[in-house]
N, C-alpha and C. Protein backbone atom coordinates (compact mmCIF):
# COMPACT_ATOMS: atom_id res chain seq x y z
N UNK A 1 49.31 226.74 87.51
CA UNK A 1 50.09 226.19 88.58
C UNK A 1 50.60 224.82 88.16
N UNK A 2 51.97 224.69 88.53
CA UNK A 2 52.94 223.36 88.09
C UNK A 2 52.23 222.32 88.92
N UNK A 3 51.99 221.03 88.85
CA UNK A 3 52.01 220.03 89.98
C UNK A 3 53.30 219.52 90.05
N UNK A 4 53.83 219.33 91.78
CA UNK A 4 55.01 219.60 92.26
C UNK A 4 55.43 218.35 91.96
N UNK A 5 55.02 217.30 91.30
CA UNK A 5 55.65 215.96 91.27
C UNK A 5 55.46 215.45 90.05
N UNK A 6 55.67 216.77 89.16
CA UNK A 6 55.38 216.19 87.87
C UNK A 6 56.96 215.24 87.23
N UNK A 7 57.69 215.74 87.81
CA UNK A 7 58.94 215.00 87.17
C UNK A 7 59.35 213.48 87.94
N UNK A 8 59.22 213.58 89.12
CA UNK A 8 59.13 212.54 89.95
C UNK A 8 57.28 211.26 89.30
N UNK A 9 56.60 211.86 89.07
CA UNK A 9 55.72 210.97 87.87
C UNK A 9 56.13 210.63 86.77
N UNK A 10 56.47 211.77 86.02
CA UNK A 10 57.36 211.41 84.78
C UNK A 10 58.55 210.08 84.98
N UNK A 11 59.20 210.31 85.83
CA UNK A 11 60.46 209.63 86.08
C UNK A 11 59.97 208.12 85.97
N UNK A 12 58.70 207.81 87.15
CA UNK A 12 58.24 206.75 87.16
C UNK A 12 57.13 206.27 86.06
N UNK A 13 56.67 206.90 84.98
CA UNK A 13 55.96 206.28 84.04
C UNK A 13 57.39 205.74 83.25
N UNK A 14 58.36 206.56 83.78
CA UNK A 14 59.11 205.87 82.37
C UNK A 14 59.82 204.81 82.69
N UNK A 15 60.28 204.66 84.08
CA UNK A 15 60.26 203.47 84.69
C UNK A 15 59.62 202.07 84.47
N UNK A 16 58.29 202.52 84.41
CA UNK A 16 56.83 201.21 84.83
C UNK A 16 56.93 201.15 83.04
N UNK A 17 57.06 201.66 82.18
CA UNK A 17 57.38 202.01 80.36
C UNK A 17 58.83 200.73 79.97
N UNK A 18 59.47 201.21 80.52
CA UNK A 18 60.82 200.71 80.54
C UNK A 18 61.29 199.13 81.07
N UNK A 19 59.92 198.96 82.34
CA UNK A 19 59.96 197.45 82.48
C UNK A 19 58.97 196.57 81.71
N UNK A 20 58.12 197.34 81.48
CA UNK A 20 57.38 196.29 80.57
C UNK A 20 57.87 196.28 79.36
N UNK A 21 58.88 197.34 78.91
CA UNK A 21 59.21 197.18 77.02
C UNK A 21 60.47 195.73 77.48
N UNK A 22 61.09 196.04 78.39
CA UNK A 22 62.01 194.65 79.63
C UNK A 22 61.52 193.24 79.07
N UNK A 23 59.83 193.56 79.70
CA UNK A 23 59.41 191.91 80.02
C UNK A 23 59.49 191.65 78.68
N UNK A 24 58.62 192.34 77.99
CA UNK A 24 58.47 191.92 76.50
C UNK A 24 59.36 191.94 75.50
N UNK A 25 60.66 191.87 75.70
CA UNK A 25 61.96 191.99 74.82
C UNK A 25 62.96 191.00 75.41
N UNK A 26 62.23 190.15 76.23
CA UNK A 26 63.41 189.16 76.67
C UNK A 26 63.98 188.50 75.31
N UNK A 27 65.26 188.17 75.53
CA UNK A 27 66.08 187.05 74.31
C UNK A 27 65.32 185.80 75.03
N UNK A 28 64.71 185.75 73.30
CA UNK A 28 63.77 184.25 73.40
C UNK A 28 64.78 183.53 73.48
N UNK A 29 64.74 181.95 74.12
CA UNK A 29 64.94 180.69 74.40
C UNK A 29 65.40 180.32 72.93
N UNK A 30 66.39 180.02 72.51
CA UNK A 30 66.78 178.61 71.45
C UNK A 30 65.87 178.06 70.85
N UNK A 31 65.48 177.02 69.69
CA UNK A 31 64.30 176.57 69.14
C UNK A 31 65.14 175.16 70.49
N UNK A 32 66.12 174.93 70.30
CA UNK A 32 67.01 173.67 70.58
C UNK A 32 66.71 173.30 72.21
N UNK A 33 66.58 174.72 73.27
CA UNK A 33 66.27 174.41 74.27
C UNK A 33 64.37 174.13 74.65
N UNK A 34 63.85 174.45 73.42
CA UNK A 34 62.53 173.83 73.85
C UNK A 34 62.38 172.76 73.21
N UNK A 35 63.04 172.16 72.44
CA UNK A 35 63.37 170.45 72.55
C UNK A 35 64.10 169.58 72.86
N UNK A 36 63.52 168.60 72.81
CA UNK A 36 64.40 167.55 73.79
C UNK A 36 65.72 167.54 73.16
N UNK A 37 67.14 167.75 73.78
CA UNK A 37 68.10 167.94 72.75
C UNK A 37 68.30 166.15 72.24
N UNK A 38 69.00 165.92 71.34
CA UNK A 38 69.20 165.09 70.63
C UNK A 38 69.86 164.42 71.24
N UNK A 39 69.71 162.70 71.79
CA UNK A 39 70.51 161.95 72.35
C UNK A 39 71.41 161.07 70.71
N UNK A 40 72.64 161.47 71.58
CA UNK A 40 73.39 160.30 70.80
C UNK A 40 73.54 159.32 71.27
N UNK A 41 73.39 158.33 70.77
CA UNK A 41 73.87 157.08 71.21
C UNK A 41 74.38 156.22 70.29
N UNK A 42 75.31 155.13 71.25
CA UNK A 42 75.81 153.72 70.26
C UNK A 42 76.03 152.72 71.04
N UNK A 43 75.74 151.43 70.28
CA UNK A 43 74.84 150.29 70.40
C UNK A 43 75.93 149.01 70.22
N UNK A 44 76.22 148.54 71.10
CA UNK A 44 77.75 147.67 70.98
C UNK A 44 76.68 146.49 70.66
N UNK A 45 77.37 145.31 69.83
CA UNK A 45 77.03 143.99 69.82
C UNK A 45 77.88 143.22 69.46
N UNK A 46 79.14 142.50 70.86
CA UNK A 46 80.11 141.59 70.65
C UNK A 46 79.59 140.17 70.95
N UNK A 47 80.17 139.42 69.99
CA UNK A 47 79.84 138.40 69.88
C UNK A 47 81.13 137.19 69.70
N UNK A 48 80.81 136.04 70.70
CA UNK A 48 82.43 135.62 70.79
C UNK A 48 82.09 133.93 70.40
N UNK A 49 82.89 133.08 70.78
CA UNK A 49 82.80 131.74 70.56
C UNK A 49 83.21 131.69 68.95
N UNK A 50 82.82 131.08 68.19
CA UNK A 50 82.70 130.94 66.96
C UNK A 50 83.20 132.30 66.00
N UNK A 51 82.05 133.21 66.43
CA UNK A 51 82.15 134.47 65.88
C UNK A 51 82.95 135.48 65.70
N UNK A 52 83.80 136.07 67.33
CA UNK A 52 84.57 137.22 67.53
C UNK A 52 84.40 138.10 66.63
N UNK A 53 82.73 138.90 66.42
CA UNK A 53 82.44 139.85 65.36
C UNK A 53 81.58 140.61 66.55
N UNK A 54 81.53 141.70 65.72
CA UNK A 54 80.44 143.11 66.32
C UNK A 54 79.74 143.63 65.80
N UNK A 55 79.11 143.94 66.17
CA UNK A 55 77.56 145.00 65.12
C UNK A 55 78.36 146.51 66.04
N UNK A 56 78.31 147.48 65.40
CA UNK A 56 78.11 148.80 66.19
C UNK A 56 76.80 149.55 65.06
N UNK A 57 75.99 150.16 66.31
CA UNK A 57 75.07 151.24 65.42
C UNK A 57 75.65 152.74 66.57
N UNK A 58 75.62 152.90 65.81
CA UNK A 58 75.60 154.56 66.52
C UNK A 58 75.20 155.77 64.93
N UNK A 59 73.65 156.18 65.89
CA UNK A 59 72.95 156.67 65.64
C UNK A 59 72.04 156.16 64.41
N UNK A 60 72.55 156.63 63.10
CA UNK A 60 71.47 155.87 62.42
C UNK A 60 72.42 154.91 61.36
N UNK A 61 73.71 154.99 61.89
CA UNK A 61 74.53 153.74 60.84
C UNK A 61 74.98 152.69 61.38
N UNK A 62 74.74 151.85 61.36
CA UNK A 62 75.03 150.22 61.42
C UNK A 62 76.23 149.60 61.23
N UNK A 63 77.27 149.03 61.95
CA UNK A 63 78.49 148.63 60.49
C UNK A 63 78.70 146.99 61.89
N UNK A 64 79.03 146.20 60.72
CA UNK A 64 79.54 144.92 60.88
C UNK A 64 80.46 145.04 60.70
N UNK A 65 81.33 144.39 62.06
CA UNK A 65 82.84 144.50 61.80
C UNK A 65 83.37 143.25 62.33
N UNK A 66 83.85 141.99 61.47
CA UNK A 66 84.17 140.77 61.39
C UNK A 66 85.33 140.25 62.07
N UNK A 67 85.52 139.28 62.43
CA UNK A 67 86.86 139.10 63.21
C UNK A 67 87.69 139.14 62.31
N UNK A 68 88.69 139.79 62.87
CA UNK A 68 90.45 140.06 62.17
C UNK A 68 90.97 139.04 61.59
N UNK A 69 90.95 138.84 60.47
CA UNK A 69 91.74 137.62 59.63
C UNK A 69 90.78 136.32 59.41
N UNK A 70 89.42 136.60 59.35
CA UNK A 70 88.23 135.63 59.58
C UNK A 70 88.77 135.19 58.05
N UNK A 71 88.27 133.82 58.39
CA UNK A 71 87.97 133.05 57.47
C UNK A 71 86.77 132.06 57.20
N UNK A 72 86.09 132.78 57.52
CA UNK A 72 84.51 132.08 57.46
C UNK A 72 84.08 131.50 55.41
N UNK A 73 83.84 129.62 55.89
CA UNK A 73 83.28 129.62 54.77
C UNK A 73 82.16 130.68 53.88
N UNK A 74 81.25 130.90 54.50
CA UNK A 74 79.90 131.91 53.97
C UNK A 74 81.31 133.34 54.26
N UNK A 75 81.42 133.92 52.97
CA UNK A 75 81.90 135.28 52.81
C UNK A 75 81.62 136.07 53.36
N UNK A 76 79.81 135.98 53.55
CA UNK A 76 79.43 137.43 54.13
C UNK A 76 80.21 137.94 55.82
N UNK A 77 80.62 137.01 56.89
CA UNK A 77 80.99 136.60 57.74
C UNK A 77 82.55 137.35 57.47
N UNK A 78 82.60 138.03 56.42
CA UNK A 78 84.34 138.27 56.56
C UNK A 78 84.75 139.24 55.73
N UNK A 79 83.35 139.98 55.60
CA UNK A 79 83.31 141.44 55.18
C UNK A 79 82.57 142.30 55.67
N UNK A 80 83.65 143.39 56.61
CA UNK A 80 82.94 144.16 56.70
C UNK A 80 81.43 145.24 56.08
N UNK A 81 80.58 145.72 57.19
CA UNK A 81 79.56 146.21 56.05
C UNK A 81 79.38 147.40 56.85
N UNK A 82 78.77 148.51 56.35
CA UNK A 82 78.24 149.44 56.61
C UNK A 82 76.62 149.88 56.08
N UNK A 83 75.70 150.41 56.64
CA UNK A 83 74.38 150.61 56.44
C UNK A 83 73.65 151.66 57.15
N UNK A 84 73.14 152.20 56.70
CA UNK A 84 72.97 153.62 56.94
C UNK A 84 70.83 153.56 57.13
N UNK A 85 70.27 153.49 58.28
CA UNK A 85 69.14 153.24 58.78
C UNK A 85 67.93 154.36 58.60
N UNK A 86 67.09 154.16 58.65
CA UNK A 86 66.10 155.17 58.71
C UNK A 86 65.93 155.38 60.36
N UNK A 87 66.07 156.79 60.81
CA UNK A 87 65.97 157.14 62.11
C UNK A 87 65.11 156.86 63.08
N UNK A 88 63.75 156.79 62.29
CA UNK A 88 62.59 156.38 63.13
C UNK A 88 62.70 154.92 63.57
N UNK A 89 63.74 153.99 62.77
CA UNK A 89 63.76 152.21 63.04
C UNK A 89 64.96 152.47 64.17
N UNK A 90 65.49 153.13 63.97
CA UNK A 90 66.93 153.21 64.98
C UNK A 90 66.00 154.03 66.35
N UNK A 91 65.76 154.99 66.29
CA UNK A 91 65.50 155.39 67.39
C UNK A 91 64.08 154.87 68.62
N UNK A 92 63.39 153.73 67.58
CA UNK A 92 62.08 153.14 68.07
C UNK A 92 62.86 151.72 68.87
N UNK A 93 64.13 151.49 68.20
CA UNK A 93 64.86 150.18 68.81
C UNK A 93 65.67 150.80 69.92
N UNK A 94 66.07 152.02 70.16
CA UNK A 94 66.48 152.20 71.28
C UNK A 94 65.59 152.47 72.50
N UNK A 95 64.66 153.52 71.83
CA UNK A 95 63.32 153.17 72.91
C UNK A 95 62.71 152.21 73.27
N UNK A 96 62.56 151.24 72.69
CA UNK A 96 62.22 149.69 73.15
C UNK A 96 63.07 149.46 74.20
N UNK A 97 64.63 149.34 73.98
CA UNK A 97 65.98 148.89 74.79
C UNK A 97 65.30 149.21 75.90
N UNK A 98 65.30 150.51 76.19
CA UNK A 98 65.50 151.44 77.17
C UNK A 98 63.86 151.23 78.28
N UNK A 99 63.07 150.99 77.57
CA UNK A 99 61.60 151.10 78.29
C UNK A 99 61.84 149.39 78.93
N UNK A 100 62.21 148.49 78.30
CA UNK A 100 62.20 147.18 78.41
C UNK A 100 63.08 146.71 79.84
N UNK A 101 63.95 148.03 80.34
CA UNK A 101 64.69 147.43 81.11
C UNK A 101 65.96 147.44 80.92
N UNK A 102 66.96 147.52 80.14
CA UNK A 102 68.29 147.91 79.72
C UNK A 102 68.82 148.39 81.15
N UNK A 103 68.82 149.21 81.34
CA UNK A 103 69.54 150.35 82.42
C UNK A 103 69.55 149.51 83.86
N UNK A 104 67.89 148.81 83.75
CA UNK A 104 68.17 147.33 85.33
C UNK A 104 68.66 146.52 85.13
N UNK A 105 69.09 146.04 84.38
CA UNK A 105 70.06 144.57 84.07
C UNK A 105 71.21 144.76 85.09
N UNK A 106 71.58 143.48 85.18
CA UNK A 106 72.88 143.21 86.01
C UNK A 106 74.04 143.16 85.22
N UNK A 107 74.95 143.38 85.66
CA UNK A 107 75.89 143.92 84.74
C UNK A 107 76.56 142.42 83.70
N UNK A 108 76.30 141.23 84.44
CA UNK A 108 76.93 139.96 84.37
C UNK A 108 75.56 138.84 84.72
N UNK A 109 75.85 137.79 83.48
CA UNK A 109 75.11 137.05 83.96
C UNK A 109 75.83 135.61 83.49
N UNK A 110 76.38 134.51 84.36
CA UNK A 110 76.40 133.83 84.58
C UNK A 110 76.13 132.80 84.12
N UNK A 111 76.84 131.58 83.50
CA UNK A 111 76.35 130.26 83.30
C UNK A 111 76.56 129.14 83.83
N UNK A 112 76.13 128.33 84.07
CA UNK A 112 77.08 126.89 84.54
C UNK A 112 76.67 125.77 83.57
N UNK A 113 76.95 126.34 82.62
CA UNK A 113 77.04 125.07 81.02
C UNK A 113 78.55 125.52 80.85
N UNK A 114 78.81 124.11 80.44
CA UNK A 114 80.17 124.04 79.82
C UNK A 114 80.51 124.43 78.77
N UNK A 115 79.63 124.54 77.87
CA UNK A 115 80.03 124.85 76.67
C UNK A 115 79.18 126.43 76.07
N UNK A 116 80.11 126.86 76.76
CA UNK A 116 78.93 128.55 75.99
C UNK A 116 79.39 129.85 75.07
N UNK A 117 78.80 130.62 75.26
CA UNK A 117 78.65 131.28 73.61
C UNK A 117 78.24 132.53 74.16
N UNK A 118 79.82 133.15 74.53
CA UNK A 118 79.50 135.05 75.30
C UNK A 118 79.08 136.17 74.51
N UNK A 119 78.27 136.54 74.76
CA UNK A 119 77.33 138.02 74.39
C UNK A 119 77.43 139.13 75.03
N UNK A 120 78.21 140.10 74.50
CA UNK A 120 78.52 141.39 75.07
C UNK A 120 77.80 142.72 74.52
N UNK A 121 76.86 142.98 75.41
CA UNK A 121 75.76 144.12 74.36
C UNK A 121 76.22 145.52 75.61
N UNK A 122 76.64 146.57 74.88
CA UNK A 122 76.89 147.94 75.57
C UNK A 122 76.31 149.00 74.90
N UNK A 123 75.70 149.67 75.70
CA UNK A 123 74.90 150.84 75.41
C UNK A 123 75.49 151.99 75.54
N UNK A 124 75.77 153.46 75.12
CA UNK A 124 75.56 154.48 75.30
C UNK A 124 75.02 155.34 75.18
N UNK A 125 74.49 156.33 75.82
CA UNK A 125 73.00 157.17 75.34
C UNK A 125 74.08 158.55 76.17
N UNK A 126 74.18 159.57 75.22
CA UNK A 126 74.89 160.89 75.64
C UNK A 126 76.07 160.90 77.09
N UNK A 127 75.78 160.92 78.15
CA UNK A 127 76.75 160.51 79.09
C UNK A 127 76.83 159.35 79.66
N UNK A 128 75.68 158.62 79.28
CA UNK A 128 75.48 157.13 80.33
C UNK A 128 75.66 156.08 79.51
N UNK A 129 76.46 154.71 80.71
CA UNK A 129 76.78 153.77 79.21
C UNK A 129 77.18 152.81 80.44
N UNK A 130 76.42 151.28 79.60
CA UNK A 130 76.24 150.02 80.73
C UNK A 130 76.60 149.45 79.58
N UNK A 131 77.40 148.16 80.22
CA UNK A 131 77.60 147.04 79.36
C UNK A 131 77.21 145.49 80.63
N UNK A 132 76.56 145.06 79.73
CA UNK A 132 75.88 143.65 79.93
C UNK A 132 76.61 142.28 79.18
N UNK A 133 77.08 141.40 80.01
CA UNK A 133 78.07 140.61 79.54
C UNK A 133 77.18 139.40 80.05
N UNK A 134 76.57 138.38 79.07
CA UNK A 134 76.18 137.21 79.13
C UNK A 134 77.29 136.11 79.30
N UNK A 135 77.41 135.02 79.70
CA UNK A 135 78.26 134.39 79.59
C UNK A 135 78.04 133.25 78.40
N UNK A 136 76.36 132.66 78.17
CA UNK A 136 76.20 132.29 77.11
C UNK A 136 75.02 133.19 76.39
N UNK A 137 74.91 132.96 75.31
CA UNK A 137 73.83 134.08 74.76
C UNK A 137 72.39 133.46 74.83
N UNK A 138 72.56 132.12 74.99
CA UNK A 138 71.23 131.22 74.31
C UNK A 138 70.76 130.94 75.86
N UNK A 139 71.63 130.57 77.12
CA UNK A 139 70.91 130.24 78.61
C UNK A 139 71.07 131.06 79.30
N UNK A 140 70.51 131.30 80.49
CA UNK A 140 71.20 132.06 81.60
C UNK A 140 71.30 133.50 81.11
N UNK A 141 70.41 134.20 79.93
CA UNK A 141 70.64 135.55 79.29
C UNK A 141 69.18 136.32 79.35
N UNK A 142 69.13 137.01 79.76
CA UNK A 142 67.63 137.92 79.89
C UNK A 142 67.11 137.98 78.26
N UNK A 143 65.90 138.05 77.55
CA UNK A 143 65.25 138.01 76.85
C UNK A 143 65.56 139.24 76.27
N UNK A 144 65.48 140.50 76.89
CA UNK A 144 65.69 141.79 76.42
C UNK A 144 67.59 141.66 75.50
N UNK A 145 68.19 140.96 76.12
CA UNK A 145 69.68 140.92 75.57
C UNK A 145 69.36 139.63 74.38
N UNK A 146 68.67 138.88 74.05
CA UNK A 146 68.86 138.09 73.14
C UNK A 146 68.25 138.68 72.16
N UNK A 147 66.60 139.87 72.23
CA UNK A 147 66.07 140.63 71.14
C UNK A 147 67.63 141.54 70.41
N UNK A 148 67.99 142.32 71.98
CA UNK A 148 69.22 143.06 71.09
C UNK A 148 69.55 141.97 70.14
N UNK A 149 70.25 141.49 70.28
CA UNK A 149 71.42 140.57 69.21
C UNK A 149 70.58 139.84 68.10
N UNK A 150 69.31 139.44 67.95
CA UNK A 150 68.73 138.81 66.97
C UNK A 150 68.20 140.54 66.06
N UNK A 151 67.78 141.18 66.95
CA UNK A 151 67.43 142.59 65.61
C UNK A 151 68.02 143.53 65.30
N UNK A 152 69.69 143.35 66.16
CA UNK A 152 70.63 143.89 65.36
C UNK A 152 71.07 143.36 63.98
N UNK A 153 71.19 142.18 64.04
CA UNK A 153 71.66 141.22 63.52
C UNK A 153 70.30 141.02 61.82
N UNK A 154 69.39 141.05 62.37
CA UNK A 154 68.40 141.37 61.16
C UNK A 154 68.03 142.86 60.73
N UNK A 155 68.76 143.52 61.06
CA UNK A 155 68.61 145.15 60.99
C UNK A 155 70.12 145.25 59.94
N UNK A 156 71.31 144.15 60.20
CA UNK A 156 72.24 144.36 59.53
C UNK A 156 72.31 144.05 57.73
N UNK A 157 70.75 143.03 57.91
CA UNK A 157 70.77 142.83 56.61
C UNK A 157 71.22 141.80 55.81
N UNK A 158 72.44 141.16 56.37
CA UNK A 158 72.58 139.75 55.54
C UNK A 158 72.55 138.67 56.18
N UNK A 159 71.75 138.34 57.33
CA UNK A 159 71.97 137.40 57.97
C UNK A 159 72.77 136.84 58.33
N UNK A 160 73.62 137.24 59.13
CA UNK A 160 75.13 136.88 60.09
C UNK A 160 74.57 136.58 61.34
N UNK A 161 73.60 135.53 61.62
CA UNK A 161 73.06 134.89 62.36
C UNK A 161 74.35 133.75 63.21
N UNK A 162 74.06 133.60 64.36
CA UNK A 162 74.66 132.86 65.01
C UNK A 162 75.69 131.40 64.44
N UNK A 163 76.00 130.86 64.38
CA UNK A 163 75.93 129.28 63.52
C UNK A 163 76.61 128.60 65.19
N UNK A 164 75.92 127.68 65.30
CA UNK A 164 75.76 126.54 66.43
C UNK A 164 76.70 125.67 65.98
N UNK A 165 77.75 125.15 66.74
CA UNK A 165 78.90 124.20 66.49
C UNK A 165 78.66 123.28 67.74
N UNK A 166 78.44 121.98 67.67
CA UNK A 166 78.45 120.75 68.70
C UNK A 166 79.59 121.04 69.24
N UNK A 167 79.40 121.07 70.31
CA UNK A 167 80.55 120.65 71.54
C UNK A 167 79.93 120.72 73.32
């Protein structure tokens, strides 16, 4: 004697067969979506008064780019440079930026000295991007914006350090 539901069983083993070969055959995930994807970023450092020069890093290259038609006694001051970083120094200086406070800064900060020395440090990290405009670099400038500009500036390698003019 047949049992009357043998095909209607059949039907459903192959069913309950068919979803588990399902679960276990999903299209795995990307290696890329189980890590953090890769932020790009770049790292403005304008510098005015005296100077009218910039540091840009974005990502792990560095380049000094001198004011237009400079004529700075010290040479180094009037050639461009380029430098190419080890990732772990670049990406440990943006994590610093970023843990330190970067993103709360005010966008502007203010001096009432007469004689000052503007610092323009802008960040971008993949879609987001603040720029922080000191009015002098040395008063009236958050601590986190003067590290930027002193370890860019020693990260660039030849010491294109500030130079202080009386006035």
């Amino acid at each position: 004697m047949k049992f009357p539901y043998t095909s209607l069983c059949f039907l459903g083993m192959l069913f309950l067969g068919l979803m588990l070969l399902r679960c276990n055959t999903k299209p795995k995930a990307s290696v890329e979506e189980f890590q953090e994807k890769r932020k790009t970023y770049t790292l403005k450092v304008e510098r005015s008064a005296f100077h009218y020069d910039s540091f840009i890093l974005k990502d792990d290259t560095l380049r000094y780019i001198p004011q237009e038609k400079s004529d700075h006694p010290n040479a180094l001051y009037n050639r461009p440079t380029q430098r190419v970083l080890d990732s772990a120094v670049t990406n440990n200086l943006i994590k610093k930026i970023v843990q330190d406070g970067f993103w709360q800064l005010d966008p502007t900060y203010k001096s009432s000295s007469s004689c000052t020395s503007p610092l323009q440090i802008t960040l971008q990290a993949n879609e987001k991007s603040k720029t922080v405009i000191c009015d002098d670099f040395e008063r009236d400038c958050p601590e986190l914006i003067k590290y930027i500009d002193q370890k860019i500036v020693e990260l660039e390698g030849n010491g294109l350090k500030r130079i202080y003019l009386p006035g």
